[in-house]
PDB file of N, CA and C in Angstrom:
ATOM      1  N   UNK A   1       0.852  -1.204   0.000  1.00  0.00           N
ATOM      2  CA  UNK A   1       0.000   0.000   0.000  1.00  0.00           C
ATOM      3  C   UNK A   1       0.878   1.240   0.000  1.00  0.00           C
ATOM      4  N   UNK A   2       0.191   2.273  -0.524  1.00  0.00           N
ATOM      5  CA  UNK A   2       1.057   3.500  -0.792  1.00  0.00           C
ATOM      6  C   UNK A   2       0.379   4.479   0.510  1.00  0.00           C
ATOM      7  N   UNK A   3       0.417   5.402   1.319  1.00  0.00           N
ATOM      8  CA  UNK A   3       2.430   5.843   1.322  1.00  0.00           C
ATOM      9  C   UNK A   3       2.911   4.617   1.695  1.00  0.00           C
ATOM     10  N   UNK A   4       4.229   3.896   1.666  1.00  0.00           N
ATOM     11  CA  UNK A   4       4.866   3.191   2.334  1.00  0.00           C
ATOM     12  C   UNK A   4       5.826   3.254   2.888  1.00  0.00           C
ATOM     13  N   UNK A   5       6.302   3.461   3.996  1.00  0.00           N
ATOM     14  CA  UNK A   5       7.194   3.731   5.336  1.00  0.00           C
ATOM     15  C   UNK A   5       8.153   2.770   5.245  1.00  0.00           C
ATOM     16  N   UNK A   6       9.771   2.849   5.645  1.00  0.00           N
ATOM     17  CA  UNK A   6      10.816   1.806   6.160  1.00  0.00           C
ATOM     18  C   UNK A   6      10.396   1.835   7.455  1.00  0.00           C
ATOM     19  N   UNK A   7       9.952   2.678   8.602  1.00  0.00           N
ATOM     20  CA  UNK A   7      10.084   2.924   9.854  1.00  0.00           C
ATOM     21  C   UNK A   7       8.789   2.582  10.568  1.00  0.00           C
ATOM     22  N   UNK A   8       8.236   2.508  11.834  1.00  0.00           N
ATOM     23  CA  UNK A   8       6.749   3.043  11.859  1.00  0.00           C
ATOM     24  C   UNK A   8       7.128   4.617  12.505  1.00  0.00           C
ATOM     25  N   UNK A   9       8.046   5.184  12.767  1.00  0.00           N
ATOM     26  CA  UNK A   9       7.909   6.293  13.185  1.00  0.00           C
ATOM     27  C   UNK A   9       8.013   7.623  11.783  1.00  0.00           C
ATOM     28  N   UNK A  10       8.220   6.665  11.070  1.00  0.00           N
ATOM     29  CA  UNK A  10       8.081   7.660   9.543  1.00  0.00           C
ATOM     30  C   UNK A  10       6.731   7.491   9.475  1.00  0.00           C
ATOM     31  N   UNK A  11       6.234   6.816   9.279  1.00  0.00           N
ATOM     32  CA  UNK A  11       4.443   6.292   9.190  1.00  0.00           C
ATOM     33  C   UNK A  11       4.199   7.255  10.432  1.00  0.00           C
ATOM     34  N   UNK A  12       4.188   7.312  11.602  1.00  0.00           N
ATOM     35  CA  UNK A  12       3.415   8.176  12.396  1.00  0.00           C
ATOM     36  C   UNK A  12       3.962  10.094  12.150  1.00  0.00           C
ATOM     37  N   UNK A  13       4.661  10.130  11.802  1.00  0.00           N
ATOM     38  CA  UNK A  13       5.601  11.492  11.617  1.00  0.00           C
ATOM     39  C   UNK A  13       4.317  11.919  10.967  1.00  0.00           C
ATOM     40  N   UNK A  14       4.187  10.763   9.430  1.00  0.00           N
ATOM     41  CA  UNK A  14       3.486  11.637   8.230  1.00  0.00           C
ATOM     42  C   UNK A  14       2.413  11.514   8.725  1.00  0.00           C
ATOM     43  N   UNK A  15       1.535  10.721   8.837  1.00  0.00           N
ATOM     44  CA  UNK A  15       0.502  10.604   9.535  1.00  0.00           C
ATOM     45  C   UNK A  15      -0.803  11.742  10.147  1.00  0.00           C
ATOM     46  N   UNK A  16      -1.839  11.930   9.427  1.00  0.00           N
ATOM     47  CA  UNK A  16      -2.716  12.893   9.811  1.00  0.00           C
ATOM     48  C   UNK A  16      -3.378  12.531  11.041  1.00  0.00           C
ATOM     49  N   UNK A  17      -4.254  13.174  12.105  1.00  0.00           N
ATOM     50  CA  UNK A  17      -4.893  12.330  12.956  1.00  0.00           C
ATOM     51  C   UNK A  17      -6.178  12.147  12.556  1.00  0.00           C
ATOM     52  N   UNK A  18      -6.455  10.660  13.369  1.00  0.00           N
ATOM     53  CA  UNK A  18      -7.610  10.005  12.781  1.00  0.00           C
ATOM     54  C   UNK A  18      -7.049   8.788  11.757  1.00  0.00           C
ATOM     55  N   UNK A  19      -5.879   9.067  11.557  1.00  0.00           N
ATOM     56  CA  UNK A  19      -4.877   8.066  10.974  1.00  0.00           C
ATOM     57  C   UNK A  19      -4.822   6.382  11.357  1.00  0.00           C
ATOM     58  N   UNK A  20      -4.941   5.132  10.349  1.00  0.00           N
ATOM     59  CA  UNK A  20      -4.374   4.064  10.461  1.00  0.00           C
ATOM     60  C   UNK A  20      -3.328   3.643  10.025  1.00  0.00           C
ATOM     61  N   UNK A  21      -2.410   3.337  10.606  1.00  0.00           N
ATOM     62  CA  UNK A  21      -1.154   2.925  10.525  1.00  0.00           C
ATOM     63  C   UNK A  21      -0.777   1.566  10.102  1.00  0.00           C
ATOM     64  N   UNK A  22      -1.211   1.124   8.990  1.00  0.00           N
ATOM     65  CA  UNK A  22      -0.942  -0.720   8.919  1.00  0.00           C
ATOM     66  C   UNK A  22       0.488  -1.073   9.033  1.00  0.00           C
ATOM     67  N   UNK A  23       0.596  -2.005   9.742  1.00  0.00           N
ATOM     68  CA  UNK A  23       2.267  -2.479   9.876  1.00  0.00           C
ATOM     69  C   UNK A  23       2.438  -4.149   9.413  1.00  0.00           C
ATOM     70  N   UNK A  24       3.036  -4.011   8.636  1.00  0.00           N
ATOM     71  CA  UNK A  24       3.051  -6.019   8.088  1.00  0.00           C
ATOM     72  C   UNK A  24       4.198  -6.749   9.498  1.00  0.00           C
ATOM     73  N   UNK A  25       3.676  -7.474   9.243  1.00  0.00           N
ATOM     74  CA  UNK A  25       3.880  -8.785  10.177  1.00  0.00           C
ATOM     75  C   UNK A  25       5.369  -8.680  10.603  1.00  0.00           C
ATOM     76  N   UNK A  26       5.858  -9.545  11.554  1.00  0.00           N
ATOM     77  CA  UNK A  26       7.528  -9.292  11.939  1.00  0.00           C
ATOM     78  C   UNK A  26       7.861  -8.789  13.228  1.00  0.00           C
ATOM     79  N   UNK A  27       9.057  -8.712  13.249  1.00  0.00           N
ATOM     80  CA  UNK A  27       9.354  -8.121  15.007  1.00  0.00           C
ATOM     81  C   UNK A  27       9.989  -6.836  14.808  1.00  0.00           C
ATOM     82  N   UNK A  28       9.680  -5.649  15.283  1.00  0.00           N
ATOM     83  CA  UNK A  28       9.775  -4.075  14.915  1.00  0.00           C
ATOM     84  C   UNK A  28      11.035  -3.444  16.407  1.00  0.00           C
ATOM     85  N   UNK A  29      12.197  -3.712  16.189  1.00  0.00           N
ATOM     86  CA  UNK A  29      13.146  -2.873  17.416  1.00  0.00           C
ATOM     87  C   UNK A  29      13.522  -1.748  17.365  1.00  0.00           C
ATOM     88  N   UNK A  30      12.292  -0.890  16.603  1.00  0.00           N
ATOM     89  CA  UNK A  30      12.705   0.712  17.263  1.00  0.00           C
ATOM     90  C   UNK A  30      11.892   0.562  18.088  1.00  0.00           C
ATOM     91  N   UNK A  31      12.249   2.154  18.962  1.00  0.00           N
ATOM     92  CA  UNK A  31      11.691   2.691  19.600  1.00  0.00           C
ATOM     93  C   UNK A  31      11.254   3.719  18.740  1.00  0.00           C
ATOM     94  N   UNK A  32       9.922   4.054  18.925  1.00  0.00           N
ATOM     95  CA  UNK A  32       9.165   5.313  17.974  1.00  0.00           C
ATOM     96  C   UNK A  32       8.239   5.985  19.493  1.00  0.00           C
ATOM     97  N   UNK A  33       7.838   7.042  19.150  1.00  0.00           N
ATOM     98  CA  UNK A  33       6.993   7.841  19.554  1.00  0.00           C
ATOM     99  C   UNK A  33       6.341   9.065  19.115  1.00  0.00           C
ATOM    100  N   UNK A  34       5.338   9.496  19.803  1.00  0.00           N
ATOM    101  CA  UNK A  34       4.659  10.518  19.351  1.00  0.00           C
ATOM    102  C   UNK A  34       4.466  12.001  20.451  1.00  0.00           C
ATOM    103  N   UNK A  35       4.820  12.394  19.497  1.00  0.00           N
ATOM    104  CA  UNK A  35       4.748  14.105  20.096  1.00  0.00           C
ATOM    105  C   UNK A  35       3.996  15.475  19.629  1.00  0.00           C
ATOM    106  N   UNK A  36       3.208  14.423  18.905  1.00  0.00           N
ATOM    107  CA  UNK A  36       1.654  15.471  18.516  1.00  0.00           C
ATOM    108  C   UNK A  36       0.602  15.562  19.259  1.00  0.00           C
ATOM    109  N   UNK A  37      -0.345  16.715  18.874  1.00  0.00           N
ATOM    110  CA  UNK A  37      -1.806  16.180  19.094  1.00  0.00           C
ATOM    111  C   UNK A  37      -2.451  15.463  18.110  1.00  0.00           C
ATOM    112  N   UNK A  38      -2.089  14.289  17.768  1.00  0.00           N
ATOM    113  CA  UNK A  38      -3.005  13.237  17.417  1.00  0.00           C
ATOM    114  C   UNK A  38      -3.540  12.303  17.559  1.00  0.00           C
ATOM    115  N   UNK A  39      -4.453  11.709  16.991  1.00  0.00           N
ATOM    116  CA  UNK A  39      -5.163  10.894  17.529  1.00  0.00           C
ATOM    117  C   UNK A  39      -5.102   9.493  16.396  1.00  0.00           C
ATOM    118  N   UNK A  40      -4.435   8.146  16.753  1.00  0.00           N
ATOM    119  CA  UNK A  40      -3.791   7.206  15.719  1.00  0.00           C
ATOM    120  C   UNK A  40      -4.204   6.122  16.383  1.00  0.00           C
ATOM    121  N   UNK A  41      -4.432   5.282  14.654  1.00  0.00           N
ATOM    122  CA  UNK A  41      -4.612   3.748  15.143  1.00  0.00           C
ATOM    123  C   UNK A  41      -3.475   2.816  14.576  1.00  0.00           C
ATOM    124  N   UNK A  42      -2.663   1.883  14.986  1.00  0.00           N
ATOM    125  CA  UNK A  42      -1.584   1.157  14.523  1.00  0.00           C
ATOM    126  C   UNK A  42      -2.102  -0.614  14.581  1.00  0.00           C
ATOM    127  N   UNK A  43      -2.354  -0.892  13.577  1.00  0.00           N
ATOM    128  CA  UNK A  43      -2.689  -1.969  13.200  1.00  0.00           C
ATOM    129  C   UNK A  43      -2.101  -2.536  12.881  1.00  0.00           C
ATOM    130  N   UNK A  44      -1.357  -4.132  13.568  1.00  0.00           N
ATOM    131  CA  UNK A  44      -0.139  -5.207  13.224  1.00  0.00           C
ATOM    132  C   UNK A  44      -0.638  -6.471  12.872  1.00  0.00           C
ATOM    133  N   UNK A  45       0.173  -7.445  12.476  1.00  0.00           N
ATOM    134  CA  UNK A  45      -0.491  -8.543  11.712  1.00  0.00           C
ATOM    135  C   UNK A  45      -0.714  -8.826   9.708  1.00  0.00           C
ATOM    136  N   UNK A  46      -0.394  -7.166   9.524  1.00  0.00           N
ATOM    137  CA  UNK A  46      -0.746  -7.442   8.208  1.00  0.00           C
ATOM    138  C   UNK A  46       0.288  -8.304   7.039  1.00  0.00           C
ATOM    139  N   UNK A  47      -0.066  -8.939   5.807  1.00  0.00           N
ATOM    140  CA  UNK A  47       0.792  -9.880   4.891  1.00  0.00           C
ATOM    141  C   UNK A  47       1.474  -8.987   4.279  1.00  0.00           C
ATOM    142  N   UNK A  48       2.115  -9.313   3.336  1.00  0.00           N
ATOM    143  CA  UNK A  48       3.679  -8.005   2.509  1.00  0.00           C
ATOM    144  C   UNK A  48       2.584  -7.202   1.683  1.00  0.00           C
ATOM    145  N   UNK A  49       1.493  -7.841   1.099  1.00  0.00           N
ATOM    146  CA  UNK A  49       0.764  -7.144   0.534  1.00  0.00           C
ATOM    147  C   UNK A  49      -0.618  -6.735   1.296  1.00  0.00           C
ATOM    148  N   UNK A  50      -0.828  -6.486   2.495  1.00  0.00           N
ATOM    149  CA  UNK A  50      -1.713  -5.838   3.022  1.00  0.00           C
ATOM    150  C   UNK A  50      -3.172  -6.390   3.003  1.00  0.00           C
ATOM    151  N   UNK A  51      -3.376  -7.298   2.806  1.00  0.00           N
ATOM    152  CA  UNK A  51      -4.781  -8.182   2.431  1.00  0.00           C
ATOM    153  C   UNK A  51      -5.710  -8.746   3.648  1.00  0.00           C
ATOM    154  N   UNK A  52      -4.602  -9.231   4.309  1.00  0.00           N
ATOM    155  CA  UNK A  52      -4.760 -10.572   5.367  1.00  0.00           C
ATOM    156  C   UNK A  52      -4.132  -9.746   6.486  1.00  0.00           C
ATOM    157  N   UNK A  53      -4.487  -9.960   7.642  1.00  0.00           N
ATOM    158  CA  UNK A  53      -4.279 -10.165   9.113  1.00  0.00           C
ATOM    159  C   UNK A  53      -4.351 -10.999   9.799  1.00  0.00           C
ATOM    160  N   UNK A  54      -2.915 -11.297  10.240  1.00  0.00           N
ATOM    161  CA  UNK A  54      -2.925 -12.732  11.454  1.00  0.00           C
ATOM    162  C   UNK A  54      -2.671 -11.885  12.730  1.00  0.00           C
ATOM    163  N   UNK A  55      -3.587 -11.987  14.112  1.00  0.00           N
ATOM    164  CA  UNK A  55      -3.354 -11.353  14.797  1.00  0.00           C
ATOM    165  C   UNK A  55      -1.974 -11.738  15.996  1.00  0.00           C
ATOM    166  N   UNK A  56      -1.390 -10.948  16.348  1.00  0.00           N
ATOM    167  CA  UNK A  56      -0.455 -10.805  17.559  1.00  0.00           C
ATOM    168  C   UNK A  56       0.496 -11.239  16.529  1.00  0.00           C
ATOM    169  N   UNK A  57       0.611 -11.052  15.428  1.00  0.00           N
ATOM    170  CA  UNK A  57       1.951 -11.464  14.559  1.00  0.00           C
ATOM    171  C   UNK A  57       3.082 -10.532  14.037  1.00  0.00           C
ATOM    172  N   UNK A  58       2.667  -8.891  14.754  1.00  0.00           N
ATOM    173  CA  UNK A  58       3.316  -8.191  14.842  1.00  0.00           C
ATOM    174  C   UNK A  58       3.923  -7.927  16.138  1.00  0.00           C
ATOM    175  N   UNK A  59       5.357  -7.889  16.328  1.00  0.00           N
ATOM    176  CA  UNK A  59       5.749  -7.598  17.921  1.00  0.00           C
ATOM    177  C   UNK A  59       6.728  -6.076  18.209  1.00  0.00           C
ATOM    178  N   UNK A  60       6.322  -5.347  18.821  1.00  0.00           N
ATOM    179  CA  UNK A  60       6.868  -3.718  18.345  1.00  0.00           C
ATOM    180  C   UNK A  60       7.197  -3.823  20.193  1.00  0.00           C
ATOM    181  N   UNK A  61       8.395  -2.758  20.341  1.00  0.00           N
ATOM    182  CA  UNK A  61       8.450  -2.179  21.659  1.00  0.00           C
ATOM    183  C   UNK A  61       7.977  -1.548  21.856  1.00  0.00           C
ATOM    184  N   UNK A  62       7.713  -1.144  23.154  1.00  0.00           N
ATOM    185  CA  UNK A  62       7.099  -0.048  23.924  1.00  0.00           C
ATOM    186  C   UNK A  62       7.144   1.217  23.528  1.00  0.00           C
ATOM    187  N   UNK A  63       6.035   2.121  22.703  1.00  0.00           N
ATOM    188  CA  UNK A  63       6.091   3.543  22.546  1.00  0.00           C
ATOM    189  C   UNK A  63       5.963   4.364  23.825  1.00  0.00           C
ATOM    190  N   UNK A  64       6.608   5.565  23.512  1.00  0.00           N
ATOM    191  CA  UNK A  64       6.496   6.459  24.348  1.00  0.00           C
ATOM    192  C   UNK A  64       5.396   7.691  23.633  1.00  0.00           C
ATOM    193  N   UNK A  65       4.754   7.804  24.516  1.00  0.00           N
ATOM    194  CA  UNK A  65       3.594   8.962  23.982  1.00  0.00           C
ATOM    195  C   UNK A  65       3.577   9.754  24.802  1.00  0.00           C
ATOM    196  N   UNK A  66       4.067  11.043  24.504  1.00  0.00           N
ATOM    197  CA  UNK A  66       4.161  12.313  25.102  1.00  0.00           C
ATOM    198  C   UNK A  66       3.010  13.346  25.172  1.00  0.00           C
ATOM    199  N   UNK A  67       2.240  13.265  23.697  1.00  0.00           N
ATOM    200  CA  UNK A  67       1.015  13.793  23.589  1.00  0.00           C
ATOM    201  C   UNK A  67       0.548  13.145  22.525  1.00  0.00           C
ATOM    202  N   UNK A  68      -0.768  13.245  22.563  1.00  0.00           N
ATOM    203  CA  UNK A  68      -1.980  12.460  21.523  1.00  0.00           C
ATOM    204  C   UNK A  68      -2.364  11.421  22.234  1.00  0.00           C
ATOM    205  N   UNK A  69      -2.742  10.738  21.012  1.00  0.00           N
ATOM    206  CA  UNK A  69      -3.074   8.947  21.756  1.00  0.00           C
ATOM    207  C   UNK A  69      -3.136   8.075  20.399  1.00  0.00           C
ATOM    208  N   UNK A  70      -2.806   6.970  20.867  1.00  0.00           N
ATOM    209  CA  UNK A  70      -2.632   5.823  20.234  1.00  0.00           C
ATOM    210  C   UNK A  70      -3.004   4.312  20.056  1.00  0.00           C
ATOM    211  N   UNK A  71      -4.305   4.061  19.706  1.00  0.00           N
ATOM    212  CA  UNK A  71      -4.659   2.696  19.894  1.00  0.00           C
ATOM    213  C   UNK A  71      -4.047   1.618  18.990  1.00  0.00           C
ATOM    214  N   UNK A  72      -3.806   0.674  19.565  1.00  0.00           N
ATOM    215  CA  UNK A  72      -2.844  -0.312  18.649  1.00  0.00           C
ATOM    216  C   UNK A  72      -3.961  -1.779  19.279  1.00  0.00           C
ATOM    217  N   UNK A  73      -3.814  -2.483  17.936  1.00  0.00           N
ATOM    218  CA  UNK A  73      -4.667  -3.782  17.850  1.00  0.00           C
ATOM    219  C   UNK A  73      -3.945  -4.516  16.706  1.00  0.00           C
ATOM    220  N   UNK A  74      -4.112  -6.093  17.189  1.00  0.00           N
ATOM    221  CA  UNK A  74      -3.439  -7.433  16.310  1.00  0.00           C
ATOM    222  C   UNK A  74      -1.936  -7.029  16.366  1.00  0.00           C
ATOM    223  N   UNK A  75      -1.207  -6.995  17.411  1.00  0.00           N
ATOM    224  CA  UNK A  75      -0.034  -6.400  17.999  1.00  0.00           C
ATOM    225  C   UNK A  75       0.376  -7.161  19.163  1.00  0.00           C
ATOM    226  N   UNK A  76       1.674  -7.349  19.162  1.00  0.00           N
ATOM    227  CA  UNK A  76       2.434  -7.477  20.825  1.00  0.00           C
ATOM    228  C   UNK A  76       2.995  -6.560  21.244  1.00  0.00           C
ATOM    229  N   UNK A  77       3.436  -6.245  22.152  1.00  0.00           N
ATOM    230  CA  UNK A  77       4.391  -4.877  23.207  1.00  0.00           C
ATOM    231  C   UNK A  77       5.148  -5.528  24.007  1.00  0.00           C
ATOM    232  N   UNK A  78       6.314  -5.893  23.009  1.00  0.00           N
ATOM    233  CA  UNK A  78       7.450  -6.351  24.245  1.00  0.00           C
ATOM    234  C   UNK A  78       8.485  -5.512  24.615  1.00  0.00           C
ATOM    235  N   UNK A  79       8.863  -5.667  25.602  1.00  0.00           N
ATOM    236  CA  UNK A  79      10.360  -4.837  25.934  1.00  0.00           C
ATOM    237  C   UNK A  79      11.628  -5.054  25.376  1.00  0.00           C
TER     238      UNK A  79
END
């Protein structure tokens, strides 16, 4: 899917609020965060081509959210 991000913190940078964030499948070791007022959804699990969702098949670390908010679903949060 187009835009398409290397990062998820490039994906949230560009990101309007009210924004979904699809993230394909895999284990994600940045650290990203947010320092807007926005309001974002980050959705993990998705296939290389964006079709399918297997849930908890994405595993991302712990964001730090300074301001806005961020709901994340079909995701893990490990340290």
């Amino acid at each position: 899917k187009t835009p398409c991000y290397t990062t998820i913190q490039q994906a949230i940078n560009a990101a309007s609020s009210s924004a979904t964030i699809n993230v394909a499948h895999g284990t994600y070791n940045e650290s990203f965060m947010l320092n807007e007022t926005k309001t974002l959804k980050v959705e993990g699990g998705w296939d290389s081509l964006f079709t399918t969702q297997t849930p908890n098949a994405t595993i991302i670390k712990p964001p730090t959210i300074n301001t806005g908010s961020v709901t994340f679903s079909n995701l893990t949060i490990r340290p």
